[in-house]
N, C-alpha and C. Protein backbone atom coordinates (compact mmCIF):
# COMPACT_ATOMS: atom_id res chain seq x y z
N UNK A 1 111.05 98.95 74.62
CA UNK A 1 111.14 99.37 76.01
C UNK A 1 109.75 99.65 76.57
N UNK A 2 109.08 100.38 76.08
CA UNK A 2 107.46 100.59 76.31
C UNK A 2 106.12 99.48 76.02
N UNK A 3 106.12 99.35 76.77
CA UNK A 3 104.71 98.51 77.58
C UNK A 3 103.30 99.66 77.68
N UNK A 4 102.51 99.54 75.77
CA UNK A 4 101.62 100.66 76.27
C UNK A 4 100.90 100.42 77.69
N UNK A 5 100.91 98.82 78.52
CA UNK A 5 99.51 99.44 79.34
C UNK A 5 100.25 99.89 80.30
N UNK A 6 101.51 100.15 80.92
CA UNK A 6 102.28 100.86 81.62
C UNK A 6 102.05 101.74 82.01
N UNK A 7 101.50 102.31 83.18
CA UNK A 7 101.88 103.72 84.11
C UNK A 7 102.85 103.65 85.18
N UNK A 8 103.21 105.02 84.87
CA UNK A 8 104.09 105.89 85.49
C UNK A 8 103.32 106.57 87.07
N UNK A 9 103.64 106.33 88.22
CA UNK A 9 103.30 107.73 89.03
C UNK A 9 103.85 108.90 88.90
N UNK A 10 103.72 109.86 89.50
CA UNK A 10 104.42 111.15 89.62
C UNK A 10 104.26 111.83 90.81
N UNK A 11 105.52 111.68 91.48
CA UNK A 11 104.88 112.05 93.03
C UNK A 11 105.28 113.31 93.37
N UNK A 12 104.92 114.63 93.14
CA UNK A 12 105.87 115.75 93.88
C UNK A 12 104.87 117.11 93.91
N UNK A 13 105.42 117.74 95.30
CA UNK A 13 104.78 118.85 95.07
C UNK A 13 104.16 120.23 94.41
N UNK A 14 105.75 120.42 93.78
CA UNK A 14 105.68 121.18 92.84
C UNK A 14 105.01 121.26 91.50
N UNK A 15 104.12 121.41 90.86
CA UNK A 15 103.30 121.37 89.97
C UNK A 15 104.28 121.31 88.24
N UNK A 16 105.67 122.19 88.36
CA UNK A 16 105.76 122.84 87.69
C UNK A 16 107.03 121.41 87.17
N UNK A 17 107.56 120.51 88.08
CA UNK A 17 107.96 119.56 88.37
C UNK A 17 107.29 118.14 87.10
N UNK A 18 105.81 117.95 88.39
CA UNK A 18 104.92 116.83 87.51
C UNK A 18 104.92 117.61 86.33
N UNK A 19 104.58 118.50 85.63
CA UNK A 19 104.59 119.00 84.57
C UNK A 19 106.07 118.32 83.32
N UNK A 20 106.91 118.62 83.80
CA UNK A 20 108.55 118.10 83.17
C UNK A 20 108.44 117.06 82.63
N UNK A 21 108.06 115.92 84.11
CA UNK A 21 108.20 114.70 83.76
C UNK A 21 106.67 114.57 82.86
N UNK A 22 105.63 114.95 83.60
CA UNK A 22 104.65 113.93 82.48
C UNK A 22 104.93 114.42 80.99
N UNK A 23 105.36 115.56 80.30
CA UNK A 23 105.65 115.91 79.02
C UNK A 23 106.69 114.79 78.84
N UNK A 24 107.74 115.09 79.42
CA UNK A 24 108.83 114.18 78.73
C UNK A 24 108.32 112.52 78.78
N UNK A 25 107.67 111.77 79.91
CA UNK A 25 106.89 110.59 79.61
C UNK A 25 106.08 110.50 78.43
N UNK A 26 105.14 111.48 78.47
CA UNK A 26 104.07 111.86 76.87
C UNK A 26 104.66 111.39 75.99
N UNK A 27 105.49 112.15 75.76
CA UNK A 27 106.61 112.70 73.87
C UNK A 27 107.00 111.26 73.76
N UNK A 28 107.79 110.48 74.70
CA UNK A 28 107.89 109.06 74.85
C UNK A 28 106.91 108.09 75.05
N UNK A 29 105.77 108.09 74.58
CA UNK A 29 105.12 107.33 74.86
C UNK A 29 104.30 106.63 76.45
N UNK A 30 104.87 106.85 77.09
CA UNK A 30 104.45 106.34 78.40
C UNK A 30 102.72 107.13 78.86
N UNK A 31 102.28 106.80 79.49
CA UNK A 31 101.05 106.63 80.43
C UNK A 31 101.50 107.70 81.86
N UNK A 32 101.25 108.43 82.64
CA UNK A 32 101.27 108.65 83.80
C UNK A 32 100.33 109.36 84.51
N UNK A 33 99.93 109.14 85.99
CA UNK A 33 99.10 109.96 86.89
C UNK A 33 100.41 110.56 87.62
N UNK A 34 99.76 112.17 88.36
CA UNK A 34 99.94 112.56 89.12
C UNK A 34 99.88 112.95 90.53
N UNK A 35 100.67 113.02 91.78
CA UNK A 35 99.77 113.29 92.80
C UNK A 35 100.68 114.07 93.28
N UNK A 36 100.56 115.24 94.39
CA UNK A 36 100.51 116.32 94.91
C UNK A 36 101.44 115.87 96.45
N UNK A 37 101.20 115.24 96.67
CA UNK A 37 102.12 114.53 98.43
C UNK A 37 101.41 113.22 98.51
N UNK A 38 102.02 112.78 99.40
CA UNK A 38 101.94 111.64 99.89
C UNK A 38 100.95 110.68 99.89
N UNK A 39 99.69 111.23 100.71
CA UNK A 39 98.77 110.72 100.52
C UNK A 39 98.13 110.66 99.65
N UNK A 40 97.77 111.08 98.57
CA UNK A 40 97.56 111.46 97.24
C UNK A 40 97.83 109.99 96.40
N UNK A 41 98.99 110.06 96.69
CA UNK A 41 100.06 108.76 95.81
C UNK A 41 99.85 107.81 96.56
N UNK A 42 99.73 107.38 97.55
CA UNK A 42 98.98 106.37 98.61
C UNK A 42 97.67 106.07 97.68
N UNK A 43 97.16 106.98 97.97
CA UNK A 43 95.38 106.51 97.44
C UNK A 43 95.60 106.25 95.69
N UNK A 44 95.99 106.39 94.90
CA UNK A 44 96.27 106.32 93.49
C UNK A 44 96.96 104.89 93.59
N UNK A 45 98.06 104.52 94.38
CA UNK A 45 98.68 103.00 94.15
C UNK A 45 97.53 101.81 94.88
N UNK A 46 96.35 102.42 95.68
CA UNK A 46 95.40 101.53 96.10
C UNK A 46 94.75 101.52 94.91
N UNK A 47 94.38 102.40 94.18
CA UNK A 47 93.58 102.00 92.66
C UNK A 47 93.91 101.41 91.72
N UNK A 48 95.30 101.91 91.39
CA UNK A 48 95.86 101.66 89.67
C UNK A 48 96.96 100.87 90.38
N UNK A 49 97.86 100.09 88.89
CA UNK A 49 98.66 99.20 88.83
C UNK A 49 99.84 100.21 88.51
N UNK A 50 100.99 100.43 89.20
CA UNK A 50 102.10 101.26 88.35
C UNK A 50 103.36 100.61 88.36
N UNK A 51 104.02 100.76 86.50
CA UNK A 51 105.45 100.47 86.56
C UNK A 51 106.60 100.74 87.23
N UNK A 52 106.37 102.26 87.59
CA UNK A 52 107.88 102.99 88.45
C UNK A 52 106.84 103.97 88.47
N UNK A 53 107.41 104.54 89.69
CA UNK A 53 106.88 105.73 90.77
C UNK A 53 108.07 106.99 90.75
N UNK A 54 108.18 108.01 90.00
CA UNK A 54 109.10 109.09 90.28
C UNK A 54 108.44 109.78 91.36
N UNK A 55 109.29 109.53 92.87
CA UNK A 55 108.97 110.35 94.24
C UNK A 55 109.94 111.11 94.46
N UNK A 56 109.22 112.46 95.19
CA UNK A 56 109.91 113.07 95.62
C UNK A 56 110.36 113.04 97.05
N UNK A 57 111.67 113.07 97.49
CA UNK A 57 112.25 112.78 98.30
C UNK A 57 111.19 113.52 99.98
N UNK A 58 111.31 115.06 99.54
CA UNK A 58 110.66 116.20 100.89
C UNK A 58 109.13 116.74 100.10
N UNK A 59 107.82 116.13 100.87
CA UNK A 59 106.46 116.03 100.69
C UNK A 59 105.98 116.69 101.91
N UNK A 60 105.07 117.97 101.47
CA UNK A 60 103.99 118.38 102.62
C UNK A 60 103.67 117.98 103.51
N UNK A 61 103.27 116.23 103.12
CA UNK A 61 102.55 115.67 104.52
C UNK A 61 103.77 114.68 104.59
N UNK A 62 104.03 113.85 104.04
CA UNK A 62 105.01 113.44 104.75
C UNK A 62 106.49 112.47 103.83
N UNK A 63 107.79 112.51 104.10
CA UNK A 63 108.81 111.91 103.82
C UNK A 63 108.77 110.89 102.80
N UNK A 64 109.66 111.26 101.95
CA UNK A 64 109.29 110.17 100.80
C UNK A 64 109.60 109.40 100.92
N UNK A 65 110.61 109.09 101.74
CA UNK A 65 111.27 107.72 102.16
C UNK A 65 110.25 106.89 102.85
N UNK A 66 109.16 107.36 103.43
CA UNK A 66 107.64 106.60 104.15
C UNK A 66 106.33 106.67 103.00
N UNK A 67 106.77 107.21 102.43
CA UNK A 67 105.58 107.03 101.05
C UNK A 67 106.26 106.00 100.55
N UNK A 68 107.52 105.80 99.89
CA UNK A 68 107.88 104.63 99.16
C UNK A 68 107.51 103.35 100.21
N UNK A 69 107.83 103.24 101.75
CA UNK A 69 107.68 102.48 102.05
C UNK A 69 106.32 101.71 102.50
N UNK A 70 105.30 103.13 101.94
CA UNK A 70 103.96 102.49 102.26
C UNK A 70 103.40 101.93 100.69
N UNK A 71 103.83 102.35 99.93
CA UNK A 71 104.00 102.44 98.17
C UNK A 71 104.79 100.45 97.95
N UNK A 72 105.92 100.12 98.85
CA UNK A 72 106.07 99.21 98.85
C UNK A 72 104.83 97.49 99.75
N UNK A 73 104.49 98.19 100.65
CA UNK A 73 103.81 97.44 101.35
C UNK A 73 102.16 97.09 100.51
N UNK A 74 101.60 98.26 99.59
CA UNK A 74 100.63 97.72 98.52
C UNK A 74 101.12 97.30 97.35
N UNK A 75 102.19 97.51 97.16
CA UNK A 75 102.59 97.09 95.50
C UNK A 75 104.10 96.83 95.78
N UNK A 76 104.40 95.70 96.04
CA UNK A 76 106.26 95.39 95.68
C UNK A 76 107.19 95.11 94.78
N UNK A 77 105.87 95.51 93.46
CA UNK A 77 106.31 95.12 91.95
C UNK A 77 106.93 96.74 91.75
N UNK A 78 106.39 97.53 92.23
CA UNK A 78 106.26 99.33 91.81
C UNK A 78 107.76 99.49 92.08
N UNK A 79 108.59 100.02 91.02
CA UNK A 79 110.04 100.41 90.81
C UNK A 79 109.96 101.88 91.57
N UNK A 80 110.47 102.34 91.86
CA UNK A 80 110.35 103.59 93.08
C UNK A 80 111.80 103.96 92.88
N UNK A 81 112.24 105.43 92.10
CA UNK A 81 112.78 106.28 91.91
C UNK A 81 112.74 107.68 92.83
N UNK A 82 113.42 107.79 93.39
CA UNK A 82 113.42 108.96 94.41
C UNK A 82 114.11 110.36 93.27
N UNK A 83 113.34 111.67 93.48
CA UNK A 83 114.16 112.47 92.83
C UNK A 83 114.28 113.40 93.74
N UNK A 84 115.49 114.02 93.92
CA UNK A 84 115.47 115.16 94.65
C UNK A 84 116.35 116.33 94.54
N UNK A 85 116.08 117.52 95.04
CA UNK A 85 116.88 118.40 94.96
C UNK A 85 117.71 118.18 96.13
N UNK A 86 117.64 117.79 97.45
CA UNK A 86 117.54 117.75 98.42
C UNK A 86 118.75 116.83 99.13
N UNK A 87 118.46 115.92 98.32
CA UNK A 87 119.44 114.52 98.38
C UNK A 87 120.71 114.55 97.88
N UNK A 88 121.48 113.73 97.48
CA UNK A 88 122.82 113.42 96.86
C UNK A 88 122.59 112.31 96.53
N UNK A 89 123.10 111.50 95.23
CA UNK A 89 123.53 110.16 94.93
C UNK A 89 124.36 109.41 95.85
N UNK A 90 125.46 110.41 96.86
CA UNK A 90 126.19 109.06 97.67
C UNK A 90 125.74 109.82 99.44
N UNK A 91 124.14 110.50 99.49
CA UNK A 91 124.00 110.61 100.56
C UNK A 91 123.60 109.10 101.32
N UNK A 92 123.24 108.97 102.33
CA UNK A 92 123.46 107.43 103.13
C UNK A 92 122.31 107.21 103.39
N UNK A 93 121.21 108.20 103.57
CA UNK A 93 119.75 108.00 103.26
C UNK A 93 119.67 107.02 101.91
N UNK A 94 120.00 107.54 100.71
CA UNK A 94 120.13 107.58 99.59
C UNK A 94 120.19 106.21 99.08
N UNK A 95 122.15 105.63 100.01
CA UNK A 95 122.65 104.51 100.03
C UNK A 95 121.76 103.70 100.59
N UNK A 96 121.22 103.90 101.43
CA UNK A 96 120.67 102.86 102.28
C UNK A 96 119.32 102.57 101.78
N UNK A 97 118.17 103.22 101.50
CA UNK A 97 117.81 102.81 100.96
C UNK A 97 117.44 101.71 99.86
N UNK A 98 118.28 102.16 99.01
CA UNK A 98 118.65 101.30 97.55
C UNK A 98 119.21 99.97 98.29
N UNK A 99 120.44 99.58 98.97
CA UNK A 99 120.82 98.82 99.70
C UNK A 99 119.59 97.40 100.20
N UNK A 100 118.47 98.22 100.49
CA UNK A 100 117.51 97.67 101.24
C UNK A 100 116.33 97.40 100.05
N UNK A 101 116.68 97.76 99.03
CA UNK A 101 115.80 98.24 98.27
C UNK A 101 114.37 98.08 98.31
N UNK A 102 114.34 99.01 99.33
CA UNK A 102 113.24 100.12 99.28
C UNK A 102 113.17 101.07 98.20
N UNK A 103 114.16 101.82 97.43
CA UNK A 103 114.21 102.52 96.17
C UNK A 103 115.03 101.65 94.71
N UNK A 104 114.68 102.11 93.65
CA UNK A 104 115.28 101.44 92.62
C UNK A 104 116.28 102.08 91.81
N UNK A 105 116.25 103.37 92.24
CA UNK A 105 117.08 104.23 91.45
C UNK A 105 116.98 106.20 92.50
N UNK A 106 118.06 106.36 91.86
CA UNK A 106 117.91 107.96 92.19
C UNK A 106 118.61 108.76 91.41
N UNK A 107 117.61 110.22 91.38
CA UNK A 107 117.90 111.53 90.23
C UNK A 107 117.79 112.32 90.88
N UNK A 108 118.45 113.19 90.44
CA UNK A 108 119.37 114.46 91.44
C UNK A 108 118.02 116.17 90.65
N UNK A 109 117.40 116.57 91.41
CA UNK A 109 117.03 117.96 90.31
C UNK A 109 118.39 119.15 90.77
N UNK A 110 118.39 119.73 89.80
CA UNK A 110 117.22 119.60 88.28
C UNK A 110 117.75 118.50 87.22
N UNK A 111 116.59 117.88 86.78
CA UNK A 111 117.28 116.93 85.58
C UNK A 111 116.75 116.91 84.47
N UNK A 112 117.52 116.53 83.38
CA UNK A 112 117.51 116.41 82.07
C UNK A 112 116.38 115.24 81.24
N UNK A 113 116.17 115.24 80.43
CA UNK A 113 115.15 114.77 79.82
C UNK A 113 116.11 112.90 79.68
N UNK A 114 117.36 113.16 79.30
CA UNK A 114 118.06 111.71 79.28
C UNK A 114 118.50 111.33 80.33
N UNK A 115 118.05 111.85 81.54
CA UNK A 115 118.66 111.36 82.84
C UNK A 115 117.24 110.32 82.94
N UNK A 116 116.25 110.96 83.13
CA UNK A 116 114.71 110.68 82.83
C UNK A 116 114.49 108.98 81.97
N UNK A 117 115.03 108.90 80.94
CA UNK A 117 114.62 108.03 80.00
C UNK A 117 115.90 107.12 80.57
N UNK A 118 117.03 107.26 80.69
CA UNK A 118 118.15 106.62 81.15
C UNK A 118 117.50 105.81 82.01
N UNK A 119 116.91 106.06 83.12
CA UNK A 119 116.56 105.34 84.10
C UNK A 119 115.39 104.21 84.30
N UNK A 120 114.54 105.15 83.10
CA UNK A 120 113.53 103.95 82.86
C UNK A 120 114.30 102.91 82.00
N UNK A 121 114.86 103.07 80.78
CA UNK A 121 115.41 102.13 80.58
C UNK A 121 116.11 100.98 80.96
N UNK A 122 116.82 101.81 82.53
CA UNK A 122 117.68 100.39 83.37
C UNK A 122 116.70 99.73 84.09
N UNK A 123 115.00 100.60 84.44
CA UNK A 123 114.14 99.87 85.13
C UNK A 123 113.36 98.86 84.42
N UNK A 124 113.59 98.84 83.31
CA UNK A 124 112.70 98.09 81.88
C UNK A 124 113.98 96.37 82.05
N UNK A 125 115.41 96.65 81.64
CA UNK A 125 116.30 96.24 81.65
C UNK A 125 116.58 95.38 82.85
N UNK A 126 116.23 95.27 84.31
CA UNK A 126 116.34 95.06 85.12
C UNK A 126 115.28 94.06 85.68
């Protein structure tokens, strides 16, 4: 499943958040940067090459649903996972998105370490 030259983004405000995921990426092997909001993760997908992007849905500066879609317009290879507390799996933001795919997947917080790996796996798989 792992592609060492593979990175991960990590898009969310909460510190305590990127923290979760980059451990549980670590322990698994994976690669990842972090960024803080929006623009952050903007300027990081103009530098580096990334496999899947875990975003957070509600960002300081601005909507994750417009980060993925500026996240899509430099990189349309980048798998883009929305996580949120915020959201629902059958909210219509949510739906629609994916629909359009603009997103590749979505995780509900708080989540589990196999919700996490579950998903990369269907993004590896896919």
């Amino acid at each position: 499943m792992n592609n060492r030259n593979d990175v991960f983004l990590i898009v969310d405000d909460e510190p305590d958040m990127c923290w979760a995921l980059e451990n549980i990426l670590r322990k698994n092997g994976f690669l990842s940067k972090k960024a803080f909001n929006g623009q952050e993760a903007i300027d990081l997908v103009k530098r580096h090459r990334f496999r899947l992007a875990f975003l957070d849905a509600k960002l300081p500066d601005k909507e994750g649903f417009e980060v993925a879609k500026e996240i899509r317009e430099l990189d349309p290879s980048v798998r883009i996972v929305i996580v949120s507390g915020y959201f629902y799996r059958d909210d219509v933001d949510i739906k629609d998105a994916l629909a359009k795919d603009l997103i590749s997947g979505f995780i509900s917080k708080p989540f589990n370490n196999d919700e996490i790996l579950k998903t990369i796996r269907e993004m590896y798989a896919s």
